[in-house]
C-alpha atoms as a PDB file:
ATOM      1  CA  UNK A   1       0.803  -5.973  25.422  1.00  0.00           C
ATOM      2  CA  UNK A   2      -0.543  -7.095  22.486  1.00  0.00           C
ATOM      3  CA  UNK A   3       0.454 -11.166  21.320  1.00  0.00           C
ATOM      4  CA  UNK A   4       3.521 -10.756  18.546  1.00  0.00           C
ATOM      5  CA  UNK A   5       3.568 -13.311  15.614  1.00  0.00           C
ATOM      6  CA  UNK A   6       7.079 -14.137  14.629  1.00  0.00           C
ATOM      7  CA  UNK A   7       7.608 -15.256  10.579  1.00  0.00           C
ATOM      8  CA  UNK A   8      10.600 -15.731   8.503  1.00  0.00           C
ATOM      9  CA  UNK A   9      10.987 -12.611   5.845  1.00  0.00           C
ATOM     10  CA  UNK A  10      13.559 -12.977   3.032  1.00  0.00           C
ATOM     11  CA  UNK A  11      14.454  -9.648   1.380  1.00  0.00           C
ATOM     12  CA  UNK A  12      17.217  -9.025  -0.826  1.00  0.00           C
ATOM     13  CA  UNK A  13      20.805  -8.207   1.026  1.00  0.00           C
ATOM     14  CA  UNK A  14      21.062  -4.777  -0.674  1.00  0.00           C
ATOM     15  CA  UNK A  15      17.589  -4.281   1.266  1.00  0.00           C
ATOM     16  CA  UNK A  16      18.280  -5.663   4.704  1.00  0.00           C
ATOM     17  CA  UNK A  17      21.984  -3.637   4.774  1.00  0.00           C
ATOM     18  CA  UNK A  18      20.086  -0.158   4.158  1.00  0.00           C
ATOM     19  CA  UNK A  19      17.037  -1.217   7.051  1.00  0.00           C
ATOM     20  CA  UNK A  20      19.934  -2.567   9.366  1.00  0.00           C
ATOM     21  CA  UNK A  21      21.720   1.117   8.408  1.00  0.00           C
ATOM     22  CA  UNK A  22      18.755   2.772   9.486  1.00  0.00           C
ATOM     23  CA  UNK A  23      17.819   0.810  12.421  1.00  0.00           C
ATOM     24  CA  UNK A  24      20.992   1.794  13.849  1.00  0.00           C
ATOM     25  CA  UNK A  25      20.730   5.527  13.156  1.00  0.00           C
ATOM     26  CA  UNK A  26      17.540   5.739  14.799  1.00  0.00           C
ATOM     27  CA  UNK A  27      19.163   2.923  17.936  1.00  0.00           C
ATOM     28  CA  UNK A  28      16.648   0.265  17.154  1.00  0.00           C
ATOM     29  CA  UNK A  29      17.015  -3.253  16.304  1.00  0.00           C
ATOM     30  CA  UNK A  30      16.061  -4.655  12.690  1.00  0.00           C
ATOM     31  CA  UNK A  31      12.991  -6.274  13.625  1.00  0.00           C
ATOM     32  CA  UNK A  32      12.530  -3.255  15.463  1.00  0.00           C
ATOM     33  CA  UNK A  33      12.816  -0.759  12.492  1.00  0.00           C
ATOM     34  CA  UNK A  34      10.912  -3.233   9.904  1.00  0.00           C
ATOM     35  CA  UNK A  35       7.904  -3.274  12.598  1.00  0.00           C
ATOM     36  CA  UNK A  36       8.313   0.944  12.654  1.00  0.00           C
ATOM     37  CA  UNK A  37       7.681   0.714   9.174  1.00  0.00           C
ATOM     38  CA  UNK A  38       5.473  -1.254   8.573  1.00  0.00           C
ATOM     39  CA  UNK A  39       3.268   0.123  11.348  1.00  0.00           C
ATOM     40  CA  UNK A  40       3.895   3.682   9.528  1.00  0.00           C
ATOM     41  CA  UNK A  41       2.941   2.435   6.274  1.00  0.00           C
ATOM     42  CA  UNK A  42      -0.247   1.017   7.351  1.00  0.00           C
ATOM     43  CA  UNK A  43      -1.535   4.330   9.532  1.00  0.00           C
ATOM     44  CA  UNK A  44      -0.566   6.008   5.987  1.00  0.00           C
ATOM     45  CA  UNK A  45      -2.780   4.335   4.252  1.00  0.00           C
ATOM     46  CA  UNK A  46      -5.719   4.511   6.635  1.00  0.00           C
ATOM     47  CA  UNK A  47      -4.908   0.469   7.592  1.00  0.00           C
ATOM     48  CA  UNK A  48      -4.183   0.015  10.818  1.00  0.00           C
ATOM     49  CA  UNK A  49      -7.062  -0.894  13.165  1.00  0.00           C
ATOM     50  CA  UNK A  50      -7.786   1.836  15.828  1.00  0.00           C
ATOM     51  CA  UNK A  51      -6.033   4.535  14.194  1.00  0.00           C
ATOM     52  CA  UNK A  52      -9.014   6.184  13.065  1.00  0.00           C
ATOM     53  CA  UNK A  53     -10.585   6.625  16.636  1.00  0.00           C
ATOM     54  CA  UNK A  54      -7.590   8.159  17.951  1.00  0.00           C
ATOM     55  CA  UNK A  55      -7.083  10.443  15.158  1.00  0.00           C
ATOM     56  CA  UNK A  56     -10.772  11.849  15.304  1.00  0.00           C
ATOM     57  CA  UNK A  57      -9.623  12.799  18.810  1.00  0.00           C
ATOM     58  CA  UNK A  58      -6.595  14.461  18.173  1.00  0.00           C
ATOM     59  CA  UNK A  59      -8.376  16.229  15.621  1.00  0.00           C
ATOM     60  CA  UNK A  60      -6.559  14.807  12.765  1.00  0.00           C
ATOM     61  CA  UNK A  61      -8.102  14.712   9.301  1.00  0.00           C
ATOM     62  CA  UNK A  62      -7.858  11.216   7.095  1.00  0.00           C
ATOM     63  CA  UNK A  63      -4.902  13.373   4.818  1.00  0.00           C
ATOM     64  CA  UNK A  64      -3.256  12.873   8.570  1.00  0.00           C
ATOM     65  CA  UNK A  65      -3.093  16.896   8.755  1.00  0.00           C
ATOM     66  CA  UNK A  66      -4.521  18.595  11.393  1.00  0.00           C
ATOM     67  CA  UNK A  67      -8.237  20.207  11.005  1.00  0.00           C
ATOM     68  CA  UNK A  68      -8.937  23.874  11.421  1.00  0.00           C
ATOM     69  CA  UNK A  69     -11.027  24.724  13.950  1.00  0.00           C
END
């Protein structure tokens, strides 16, 4: 498992009540959800290390839709 890093994060209350909303709608914890999105946000945007490699075998293009064969 790769090491985790733990830092404080101050957001706004309005902010944390909708991401604690959501965490619970999709039964996940807060740090849980903020990690899902920021993990999402970075594959989006073509930032997260290793993605690419495991796209190109899936056959995924970099718009993240799938190439026709």
């Amino acid at each position: 498992m790769a090491e985790r890093k733990a830092f404080p994060l101050r957001v706004d209350a309005r902010l944390f009540a909708a991401v604690e909303r959501w965490a619970a709608d999709e039964l996940r914890s807060v740090n849980g959800q903020v990690e899902y999105l920021l993990r999402e946000a970075l594959r989006r945007a073509g930032r997260l290390p290793g993605v690419e490699a495991e796209e190109a075998d899936a056959g995924v293009g970099a718009d993240h839709s799938k190439i026709d064969s």
